[in-house]
Structure formats: C-alpha cells, structure tokens
N, C-alpha and C. Protein backbone atom coordinates (compact mmCIF):
# COMPACT_ATOMS: atom_id res chain seq x y z
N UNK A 1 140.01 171.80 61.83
CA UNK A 1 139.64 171.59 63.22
C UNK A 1 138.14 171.33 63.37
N UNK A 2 137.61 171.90 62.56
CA UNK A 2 136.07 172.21 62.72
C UNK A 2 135.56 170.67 62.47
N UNK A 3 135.81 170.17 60.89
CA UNK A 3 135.49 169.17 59.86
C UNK A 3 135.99 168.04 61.00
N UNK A 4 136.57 168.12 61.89
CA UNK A 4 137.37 167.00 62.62
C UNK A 4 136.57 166.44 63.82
N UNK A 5 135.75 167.49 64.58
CA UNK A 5 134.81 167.76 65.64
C UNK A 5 133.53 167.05 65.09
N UNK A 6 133.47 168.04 64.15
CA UNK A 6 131.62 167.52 63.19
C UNK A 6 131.81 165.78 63.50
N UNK A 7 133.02 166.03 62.51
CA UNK A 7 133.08 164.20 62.22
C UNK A 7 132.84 163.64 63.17
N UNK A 8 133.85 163.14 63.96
CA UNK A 8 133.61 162.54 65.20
C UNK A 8 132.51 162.34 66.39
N UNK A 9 131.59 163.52 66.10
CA UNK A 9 130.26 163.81 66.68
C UNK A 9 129.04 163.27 66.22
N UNK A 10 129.52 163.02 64.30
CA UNK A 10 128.22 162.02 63.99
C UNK A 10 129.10 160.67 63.90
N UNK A 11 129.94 160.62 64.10
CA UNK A 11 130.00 159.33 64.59
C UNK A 11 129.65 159.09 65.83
N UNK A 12 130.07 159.77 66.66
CA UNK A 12 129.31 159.48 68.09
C UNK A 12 127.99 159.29 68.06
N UNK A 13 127.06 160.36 67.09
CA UNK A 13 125.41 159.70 67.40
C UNK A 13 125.40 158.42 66.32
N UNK A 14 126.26 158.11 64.82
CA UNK A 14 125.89 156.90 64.11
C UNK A 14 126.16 155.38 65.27
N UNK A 15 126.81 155.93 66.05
CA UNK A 15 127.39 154.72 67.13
C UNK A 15 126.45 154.26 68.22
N UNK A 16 125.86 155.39 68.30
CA UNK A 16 124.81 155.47 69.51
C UNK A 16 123.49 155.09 68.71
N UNK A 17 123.03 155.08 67.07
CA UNK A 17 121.83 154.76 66.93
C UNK A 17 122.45 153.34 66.51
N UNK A 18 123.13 152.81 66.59
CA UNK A 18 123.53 151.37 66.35
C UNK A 18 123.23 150.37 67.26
N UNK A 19 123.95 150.85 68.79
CA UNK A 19 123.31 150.46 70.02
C UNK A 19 122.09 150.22 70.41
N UNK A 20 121.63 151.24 69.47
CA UNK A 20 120.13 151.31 69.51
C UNK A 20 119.13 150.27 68.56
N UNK A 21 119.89 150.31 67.55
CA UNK A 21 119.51 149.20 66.59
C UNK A 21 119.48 147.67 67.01
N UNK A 22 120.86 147.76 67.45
CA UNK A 22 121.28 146.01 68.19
C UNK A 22 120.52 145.76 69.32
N UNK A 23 119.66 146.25 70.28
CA UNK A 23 119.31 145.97 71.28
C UNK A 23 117.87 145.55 71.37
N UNK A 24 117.44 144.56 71.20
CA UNK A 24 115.95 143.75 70.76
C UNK A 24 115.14 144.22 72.28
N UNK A 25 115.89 144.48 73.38
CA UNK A 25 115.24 144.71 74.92
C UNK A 25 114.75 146.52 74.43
N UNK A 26 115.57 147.12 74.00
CA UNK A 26 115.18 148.51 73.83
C UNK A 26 114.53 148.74 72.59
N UNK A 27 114.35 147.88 71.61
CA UNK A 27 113.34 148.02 70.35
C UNK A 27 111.87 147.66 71.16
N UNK A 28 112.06 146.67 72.14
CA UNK A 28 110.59 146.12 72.43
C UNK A 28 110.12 147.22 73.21
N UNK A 29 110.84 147.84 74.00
CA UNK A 29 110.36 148.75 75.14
C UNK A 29 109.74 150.07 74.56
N UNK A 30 110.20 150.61 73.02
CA UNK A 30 109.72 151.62 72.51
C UNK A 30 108.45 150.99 72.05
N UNK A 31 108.04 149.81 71.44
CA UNK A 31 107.57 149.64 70.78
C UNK A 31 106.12 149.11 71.93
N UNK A 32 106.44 148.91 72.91
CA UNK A 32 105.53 148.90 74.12
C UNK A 32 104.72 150.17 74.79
N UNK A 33 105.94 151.32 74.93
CA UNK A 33 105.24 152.46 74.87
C UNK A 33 104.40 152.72 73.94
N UNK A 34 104.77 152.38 72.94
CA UNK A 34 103.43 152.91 71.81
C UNK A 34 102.48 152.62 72.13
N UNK A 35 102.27 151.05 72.73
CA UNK A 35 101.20 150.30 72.67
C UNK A 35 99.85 150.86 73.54
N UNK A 36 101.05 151.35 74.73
CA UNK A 36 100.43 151.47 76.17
C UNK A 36 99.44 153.04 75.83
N UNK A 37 100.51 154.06 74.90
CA UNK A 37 99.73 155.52 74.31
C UNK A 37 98.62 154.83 73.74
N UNK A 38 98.30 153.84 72.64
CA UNK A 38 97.48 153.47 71.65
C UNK A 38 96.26 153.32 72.50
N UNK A 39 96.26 152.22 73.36
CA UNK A 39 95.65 151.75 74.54
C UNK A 39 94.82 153.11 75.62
N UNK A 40 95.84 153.75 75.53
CA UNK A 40 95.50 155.04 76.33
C UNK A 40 94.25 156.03 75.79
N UNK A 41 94.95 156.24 74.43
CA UNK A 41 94.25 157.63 73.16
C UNK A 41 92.95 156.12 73.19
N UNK A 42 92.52 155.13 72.74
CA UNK A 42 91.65 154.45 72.69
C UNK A 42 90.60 154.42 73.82
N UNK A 43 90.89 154.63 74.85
CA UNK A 43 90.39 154.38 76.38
C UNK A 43 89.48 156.03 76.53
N UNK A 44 90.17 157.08 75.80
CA UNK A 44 89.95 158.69 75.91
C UNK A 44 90.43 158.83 76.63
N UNK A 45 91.90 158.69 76.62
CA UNK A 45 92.99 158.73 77.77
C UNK A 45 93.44 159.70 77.20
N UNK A 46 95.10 160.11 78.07
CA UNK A 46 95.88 160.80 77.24
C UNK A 46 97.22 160.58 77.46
N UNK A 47 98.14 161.59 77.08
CA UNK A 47 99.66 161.21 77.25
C UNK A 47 100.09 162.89 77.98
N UNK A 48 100.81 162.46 78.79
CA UNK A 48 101.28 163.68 79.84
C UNK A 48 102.44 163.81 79.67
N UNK A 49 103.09 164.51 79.69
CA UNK A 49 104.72 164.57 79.49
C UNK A 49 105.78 165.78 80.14
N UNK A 50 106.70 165.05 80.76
CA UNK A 50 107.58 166.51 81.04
C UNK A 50 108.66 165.87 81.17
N UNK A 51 109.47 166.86 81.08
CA UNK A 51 111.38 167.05 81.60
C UNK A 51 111.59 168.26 81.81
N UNK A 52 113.05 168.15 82.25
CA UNK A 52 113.30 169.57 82.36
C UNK A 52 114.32 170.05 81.20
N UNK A 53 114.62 171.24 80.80
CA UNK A 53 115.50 171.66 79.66
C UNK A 53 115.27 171.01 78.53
N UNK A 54 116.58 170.65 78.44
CA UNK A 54 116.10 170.16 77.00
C UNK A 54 115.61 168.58 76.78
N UNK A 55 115.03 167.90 77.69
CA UNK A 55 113.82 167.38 78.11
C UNK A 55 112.67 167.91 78.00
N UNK A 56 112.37 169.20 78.87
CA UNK A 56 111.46 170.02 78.81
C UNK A 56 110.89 170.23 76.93
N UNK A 57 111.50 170.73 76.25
CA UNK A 57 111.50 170.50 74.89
C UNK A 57 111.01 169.53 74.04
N UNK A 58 111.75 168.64 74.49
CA UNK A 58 111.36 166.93 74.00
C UNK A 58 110.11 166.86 74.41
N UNK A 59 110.03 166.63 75.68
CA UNK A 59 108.19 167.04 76.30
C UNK A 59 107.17 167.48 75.19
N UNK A 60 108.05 168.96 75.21
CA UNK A 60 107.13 169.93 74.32
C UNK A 60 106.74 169.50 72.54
N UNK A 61 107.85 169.22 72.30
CA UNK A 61 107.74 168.22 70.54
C UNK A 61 107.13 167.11 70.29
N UNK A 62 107.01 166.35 71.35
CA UNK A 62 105.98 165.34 71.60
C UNK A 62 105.13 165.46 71.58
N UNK A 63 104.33 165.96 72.41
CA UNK A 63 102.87 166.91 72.84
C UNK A 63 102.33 167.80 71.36
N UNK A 64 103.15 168.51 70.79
CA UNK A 64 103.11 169.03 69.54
C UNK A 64 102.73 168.21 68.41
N UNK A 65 103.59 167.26 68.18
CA UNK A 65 103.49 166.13 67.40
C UNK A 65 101.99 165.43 67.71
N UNK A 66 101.63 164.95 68.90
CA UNK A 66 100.28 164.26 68.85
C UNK A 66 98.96 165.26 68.84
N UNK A 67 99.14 166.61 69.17
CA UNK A 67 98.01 167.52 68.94
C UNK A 67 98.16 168.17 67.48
N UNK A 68 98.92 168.42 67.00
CA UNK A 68 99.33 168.63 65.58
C UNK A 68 99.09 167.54 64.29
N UNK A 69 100.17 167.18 64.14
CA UNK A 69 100.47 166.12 62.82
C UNK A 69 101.62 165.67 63.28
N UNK A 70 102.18 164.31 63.23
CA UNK A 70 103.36 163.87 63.21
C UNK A 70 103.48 163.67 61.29
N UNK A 71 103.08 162.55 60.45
CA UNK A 71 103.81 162.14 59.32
C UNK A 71 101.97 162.76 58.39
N UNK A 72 100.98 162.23 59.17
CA UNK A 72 99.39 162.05 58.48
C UNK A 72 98.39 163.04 58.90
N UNK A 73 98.02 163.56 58.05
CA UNK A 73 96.59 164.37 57.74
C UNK A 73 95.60 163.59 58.90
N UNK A 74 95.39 163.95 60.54
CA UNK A 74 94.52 162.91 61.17
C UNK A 74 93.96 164.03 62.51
N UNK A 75 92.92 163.15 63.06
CA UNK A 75 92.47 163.72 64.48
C UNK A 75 93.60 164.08 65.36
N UNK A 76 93.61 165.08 65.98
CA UNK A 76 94.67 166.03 66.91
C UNK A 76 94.44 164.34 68.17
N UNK A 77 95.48 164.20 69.03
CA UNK A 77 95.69 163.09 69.90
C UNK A 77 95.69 163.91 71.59
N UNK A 78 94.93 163.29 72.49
CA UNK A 78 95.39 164.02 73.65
C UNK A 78 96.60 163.85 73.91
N UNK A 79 97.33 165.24 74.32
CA UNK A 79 98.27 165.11 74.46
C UNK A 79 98.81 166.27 75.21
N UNK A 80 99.47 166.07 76.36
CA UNK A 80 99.81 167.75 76.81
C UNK A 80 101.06 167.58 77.56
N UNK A 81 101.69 168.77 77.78
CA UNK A 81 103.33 169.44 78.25
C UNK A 81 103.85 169.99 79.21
N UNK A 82 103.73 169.33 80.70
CA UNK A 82 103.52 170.10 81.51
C UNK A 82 104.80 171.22 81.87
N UNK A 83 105.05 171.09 81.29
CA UNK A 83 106.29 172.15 80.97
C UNK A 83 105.97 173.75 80.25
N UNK A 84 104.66 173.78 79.68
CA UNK A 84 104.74 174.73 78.97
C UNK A 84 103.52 175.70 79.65
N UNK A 85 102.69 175.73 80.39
CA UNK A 85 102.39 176.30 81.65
C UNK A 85 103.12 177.43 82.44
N UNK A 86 104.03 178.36 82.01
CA UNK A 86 104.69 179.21 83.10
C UNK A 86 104.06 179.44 84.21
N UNK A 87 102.86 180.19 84.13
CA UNK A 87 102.32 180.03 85.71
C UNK A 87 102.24 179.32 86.32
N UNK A 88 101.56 178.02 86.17
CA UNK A 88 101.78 177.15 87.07
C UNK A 88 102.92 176.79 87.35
N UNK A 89 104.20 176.88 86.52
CA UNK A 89 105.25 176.32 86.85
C UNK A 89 106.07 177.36 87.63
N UNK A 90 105.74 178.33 87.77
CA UNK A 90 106.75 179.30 88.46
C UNK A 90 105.34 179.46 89.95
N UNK A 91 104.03 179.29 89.72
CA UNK A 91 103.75 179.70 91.22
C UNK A 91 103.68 177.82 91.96
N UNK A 92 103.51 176.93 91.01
CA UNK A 92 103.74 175.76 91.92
C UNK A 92 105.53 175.53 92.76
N UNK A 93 106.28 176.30 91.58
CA UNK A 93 107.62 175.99 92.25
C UNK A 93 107.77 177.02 93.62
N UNK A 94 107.27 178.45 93.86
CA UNK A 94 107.13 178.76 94.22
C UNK A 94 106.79 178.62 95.33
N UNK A 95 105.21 178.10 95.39
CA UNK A 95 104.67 178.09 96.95
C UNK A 95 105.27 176.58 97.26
N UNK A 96 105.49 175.64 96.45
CA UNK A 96 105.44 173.85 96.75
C UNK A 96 106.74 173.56 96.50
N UNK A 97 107.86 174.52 95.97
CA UNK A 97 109.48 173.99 95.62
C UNK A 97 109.21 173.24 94.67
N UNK A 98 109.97 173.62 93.19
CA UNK A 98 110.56 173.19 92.33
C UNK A 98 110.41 171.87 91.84
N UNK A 99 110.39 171.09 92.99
CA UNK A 99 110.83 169.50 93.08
C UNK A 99 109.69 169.03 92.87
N UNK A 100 108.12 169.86 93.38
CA UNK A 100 106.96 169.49 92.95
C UNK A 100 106.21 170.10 91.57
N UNK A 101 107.15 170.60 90.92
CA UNK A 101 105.89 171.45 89.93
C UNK A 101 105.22 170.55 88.76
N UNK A 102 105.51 169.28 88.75
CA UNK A 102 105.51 168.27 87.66
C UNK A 102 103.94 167.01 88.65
N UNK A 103 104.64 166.78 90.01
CA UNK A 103 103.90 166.55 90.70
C UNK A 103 102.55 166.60 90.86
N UNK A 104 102.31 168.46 91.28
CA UNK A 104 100.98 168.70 91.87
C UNK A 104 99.93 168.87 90.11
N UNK A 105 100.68 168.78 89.39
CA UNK A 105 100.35 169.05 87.63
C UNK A 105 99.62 167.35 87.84
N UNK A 106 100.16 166.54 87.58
CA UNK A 106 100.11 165.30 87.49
C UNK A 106 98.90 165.04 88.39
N UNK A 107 98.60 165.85 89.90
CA UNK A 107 97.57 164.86 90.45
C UNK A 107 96.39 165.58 90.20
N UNK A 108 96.42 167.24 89.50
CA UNK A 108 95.36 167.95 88.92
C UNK A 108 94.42 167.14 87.69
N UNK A 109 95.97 166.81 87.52
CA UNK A 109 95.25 166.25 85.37
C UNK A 109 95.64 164.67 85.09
N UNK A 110 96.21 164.04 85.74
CA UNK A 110 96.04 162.60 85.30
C UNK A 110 94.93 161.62 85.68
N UNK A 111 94.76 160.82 85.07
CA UNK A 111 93.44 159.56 85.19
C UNK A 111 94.52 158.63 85.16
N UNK A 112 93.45 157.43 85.57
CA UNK A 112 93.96 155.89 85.28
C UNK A 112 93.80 155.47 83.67
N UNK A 113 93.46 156.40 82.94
CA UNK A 113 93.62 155.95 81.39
C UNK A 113 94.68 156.58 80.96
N UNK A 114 95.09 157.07 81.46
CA UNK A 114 96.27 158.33 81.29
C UNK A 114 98.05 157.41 80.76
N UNK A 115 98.33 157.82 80.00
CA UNK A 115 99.70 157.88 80.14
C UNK A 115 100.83 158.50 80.63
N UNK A 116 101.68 158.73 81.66
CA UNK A 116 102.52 159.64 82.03
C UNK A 116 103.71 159.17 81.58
N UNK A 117 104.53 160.14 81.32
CA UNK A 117 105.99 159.85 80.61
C UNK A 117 106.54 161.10 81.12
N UNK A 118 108.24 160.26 81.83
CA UNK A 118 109.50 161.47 82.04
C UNK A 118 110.52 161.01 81.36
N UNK A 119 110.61 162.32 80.95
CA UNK A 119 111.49 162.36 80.05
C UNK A 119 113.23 163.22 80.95
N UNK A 120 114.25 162.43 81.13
CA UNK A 120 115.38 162.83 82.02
C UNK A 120 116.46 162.11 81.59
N UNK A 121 117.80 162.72 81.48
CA UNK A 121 118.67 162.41 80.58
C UNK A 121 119.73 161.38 82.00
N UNK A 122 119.42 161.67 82.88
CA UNK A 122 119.58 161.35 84.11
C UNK A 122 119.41 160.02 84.69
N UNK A 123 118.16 160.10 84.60
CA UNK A 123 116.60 159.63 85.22
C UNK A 123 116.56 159.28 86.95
N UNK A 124 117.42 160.95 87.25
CA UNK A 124 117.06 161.07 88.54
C UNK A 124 116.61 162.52 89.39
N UNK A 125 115.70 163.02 87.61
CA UNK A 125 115.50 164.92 88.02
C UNK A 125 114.25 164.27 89.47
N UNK A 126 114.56 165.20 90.54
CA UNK A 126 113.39 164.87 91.65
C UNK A 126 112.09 164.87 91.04
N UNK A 127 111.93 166.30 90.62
CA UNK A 127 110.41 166.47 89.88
C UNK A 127 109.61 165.22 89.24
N UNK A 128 110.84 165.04 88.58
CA UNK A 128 110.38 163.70 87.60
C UNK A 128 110.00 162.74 88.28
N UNK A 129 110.95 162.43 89.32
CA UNK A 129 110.17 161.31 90.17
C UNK A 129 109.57 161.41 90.77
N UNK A 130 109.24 162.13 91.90
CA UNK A 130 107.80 162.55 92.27
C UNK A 130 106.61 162.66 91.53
N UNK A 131 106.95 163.45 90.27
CA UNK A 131 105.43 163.21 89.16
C UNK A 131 105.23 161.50 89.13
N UNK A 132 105.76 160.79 88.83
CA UNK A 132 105.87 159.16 88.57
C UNK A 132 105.18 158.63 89.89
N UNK A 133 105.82 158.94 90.50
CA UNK A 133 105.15 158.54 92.09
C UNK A 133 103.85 158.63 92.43
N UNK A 134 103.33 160.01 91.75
CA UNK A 134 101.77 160.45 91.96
C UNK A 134 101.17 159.56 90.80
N UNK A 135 101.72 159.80 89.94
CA UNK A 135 100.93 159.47 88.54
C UNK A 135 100.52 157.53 88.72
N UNK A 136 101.48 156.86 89.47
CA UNK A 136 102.02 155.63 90.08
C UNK A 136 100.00 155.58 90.82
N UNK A 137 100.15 156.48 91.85
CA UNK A 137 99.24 156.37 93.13
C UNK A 137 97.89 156.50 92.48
N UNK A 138 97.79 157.54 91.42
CA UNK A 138 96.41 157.43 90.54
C UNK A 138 96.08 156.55 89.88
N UNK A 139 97.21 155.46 88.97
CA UNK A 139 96.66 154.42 88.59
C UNK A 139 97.15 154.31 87.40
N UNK A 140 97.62 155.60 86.76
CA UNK A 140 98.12 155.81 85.72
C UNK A 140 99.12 155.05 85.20
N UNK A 141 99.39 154.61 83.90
CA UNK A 141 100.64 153.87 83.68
C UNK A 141 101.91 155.12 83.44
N UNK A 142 102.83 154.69 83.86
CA UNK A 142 104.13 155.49 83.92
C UNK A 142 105.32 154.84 83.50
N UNK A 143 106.30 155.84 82.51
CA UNK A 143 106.79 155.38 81.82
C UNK A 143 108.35 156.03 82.00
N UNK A 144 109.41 156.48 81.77
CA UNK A 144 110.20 156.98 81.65
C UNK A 144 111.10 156.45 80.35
N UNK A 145 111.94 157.71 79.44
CA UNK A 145 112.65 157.94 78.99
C UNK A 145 114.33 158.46 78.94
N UNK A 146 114.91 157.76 79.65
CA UNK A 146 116.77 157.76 80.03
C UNK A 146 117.54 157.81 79.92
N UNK A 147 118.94 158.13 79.78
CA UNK A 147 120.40 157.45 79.96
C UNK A 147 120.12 155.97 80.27
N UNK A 148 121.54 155.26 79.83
CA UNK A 148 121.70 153.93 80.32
C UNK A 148 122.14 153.73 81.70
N UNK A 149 122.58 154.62 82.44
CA UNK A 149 122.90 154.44 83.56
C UNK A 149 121.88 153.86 84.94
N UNK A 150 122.20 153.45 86.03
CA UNK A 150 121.22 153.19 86.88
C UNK A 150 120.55 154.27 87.27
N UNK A 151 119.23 154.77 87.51
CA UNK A 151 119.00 155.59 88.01
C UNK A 151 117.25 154.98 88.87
N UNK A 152 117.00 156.16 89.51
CA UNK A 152 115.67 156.53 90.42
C UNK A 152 114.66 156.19 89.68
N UNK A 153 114.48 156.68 88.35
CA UNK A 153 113.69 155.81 87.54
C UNK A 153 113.08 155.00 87.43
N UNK A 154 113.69 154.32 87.74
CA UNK A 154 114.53 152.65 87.23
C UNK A 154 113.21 151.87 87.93
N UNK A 155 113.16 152.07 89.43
CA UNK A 155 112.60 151.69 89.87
C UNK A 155 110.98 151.94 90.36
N UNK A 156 111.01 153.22 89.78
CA UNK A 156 109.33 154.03 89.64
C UNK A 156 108.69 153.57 88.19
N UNK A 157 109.38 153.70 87.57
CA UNK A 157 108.27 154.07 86.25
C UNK A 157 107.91 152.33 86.05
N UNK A 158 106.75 151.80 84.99
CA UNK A 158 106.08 150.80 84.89
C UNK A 158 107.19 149.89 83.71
N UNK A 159 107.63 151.18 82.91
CA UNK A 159 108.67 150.81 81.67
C UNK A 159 109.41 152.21 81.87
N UNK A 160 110.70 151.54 81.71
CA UNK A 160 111.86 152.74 81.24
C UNK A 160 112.25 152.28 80.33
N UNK A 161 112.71 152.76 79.42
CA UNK A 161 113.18 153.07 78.45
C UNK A 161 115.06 153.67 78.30
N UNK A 162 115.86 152.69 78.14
CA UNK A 162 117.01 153.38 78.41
C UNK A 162 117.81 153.88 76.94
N UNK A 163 117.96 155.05 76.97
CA UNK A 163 118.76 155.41 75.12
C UNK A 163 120.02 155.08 75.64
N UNK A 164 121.10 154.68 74.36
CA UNK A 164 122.03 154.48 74.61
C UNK A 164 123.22 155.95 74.36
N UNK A 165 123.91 155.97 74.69
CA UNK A 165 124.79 157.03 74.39
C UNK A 165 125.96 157.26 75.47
N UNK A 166 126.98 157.79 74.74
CA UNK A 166 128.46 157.59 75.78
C UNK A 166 128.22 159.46 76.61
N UNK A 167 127.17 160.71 75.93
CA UNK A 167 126.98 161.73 76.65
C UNK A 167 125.86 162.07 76.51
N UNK A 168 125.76 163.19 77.55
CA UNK A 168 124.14 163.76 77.46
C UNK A 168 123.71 164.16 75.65
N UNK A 169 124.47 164.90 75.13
CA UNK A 169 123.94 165.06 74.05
C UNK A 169 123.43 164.20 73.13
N UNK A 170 123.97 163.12 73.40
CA UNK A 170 124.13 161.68 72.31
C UNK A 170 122.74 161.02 72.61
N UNK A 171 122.88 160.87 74.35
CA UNK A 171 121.59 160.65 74.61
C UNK A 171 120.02 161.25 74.38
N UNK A 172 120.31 162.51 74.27
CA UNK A 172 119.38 163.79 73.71
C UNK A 172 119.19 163.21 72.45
N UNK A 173 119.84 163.17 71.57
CA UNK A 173 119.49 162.47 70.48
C UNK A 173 119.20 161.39 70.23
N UNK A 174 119.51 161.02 70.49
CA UNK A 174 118.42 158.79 71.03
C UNK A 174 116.86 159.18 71.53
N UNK A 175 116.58 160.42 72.36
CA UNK A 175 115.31 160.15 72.67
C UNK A 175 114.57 161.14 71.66
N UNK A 176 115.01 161.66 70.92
CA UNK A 176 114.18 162.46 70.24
C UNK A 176 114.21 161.39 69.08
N UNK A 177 114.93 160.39 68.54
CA UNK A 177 114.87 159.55 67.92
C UNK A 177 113.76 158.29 68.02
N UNK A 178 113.88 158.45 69.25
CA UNK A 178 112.82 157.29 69.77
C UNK A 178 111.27 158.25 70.35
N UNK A 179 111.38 159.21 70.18
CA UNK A 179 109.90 159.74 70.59
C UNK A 179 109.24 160.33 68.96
N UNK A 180 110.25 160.02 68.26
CA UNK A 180 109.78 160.20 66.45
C UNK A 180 109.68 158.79 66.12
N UNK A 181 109.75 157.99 66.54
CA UNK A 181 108.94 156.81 66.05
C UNK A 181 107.81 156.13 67.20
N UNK A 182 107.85 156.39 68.31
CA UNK A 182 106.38 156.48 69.29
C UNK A 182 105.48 156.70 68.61
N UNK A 183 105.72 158.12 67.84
CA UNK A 183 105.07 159.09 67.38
C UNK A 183 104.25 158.56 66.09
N UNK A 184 105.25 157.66 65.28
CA UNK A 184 104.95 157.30 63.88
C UNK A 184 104.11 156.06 64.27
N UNK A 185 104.60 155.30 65.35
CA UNK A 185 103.64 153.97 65.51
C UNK A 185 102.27 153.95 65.88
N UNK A 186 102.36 155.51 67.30
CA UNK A 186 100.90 155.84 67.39
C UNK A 186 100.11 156.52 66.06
N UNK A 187 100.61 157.08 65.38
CA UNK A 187 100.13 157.68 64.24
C UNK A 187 99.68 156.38 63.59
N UNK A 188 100.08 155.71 63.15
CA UNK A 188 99.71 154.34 62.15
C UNK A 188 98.72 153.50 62.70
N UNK A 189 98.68 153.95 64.10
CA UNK A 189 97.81 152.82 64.65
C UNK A 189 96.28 153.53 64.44
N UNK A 190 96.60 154.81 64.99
CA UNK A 190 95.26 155.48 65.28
C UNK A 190 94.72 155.95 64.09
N UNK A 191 95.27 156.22 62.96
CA UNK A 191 94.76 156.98 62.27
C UNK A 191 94.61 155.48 60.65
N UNK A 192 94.67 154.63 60.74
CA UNK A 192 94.74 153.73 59.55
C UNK A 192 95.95 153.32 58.69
C-alpha cells in the first residue's frame, strides 16, 4: 500500500518537473527573475520575500540561501523574510489585521532597487497582494511565485511565475525547485 502511494507521488512531482521542463514561457520567467535579483543585489538593492506556511518557509530558505551560501564560498546577498519577525508579525496583525502584516513590512523596508517576491500556492493570499500593491507604489519591481491557476496575482506582480502541478503539494515542490535555481543563477552571476 505504502510502495504504491510513494510511487505514484513521485510520479506526480517527475510529471510536474516535466511541465516544467517543456514550457520555454516558464524557463524564461525564472530565468528573468534572476536577472531582475542580479540587477537588484548590483544596484545595493535587495530581495524581500514572504508567504504564508509553507510559503512562509520557502520565503525563509530563500532569504537563507542568499545571506548564507547557496552552491559557493561568496559575499552574504541582501536578502530578508518577512515572515520571520514574530513581533512584528503578530503586533502588525494585531493592531492592522492579518491581511496587512506583509504590507506595512514592505512600505518600512522596500526601495525602488528592491526586489519583492510572493510567494502563494494560490496566488490569491490577501497579504500577499497588498504587499505587491505597496511594493508596486514604491517603485519596487514585484514578482510573484504560483499555481497555474488564474489568480489576483496575475495581475499585480511585474512577472509571475506560474509552477506547474495538478496539487498544492506538487506545486510546493515546483517552487522550491525553481527558487534553487534563482538561487544558483544569482550565485553564478554575482559571485564569478
């Protein structure tokens, strides 16, 4: 029963990074984000990032990855999580509702050299779009990370980015797939 589940599950993600493979519109769009981070970290910009759950996470591994090491021995990258803040995130949800805690983050700490990226399996968490909206009004380039489905997104961010996948999990795994090679392209660029 078990061996039967597994199976079928990496076939579900080998199916879903295939989609991903075949699609020259969604190779260019990752490969644009990079550009726009490269452009950004070059400028003394940075890269902003959030979702919620296990978005929130992705956020957080990202942000990790460019202040850390992704693959090379190199300079730490701006890079930050607005997810990983509890105070602010429990007294902005607090006094401003939930729907802003990504938001009032975004109009504290973003520039027009800035990169903002949401990350939503959805791409219709409110938060998320409201951060986009602000990040939009500062000047910032904005980006989102998705489901294939239509969403709110769609029509905020500068580039979306849609993973392919038939469920949330599948999709969870498309973007952590595609934010590990962001990761490797900004790495190669910036560091030699």
């Amino acid at each position: 029963m078990e061996n039967k589940l597994v199976k079928k599950r990496v076939t579900e993600h080998i199916d879903a990074a295939n989609l991903l493979l075949e699609d020259e519109k969604l190779l260019s769009g990752i490969g644009a984000l990079a550009q726009e981070i490269i452009k950004s970290l070059k400028n003394r910009g940075k890269l902003i990032v959030m979702g919620n759950g296990g978005s929130a996470a992705d956020a957080q591994h990202m942000a990790a990855e460019f202040t850390g090491r992704y693959l090379k021995e190199r300079e730490p990258f701006a890079a930050i999580a607005l997810s990983t803040n509890s105070s602010s995130v429990t007294a902005i949800g607090n006094d401003y509702g939930f729907e802003n805690v990504f938001k009032r983050q975004v109009n504290a700490l973003a520039g027009k050299s800035d990169v903002v990226l949401g990350i939503s399996t959805s791409g219709n968490s409110e938060n998320v779009v409201k951060a986009l909206h602000e990040a939009k009004s500062i000047g910032a380039f904005t980006t989102a990370i998705v489901g294939t489905k239509k969403c709110k997104l769609d029509s905020v961010a500068d580039l979306c980015i849609k993973a392919p996948g038939g469920s949330t999990p599948r999709i969870q795994e498309m973007h952590i797939l595609i934010i590990h090679m962001v990761c490797e392209i900004v790495e190669q660029a910036m560091s030699g």
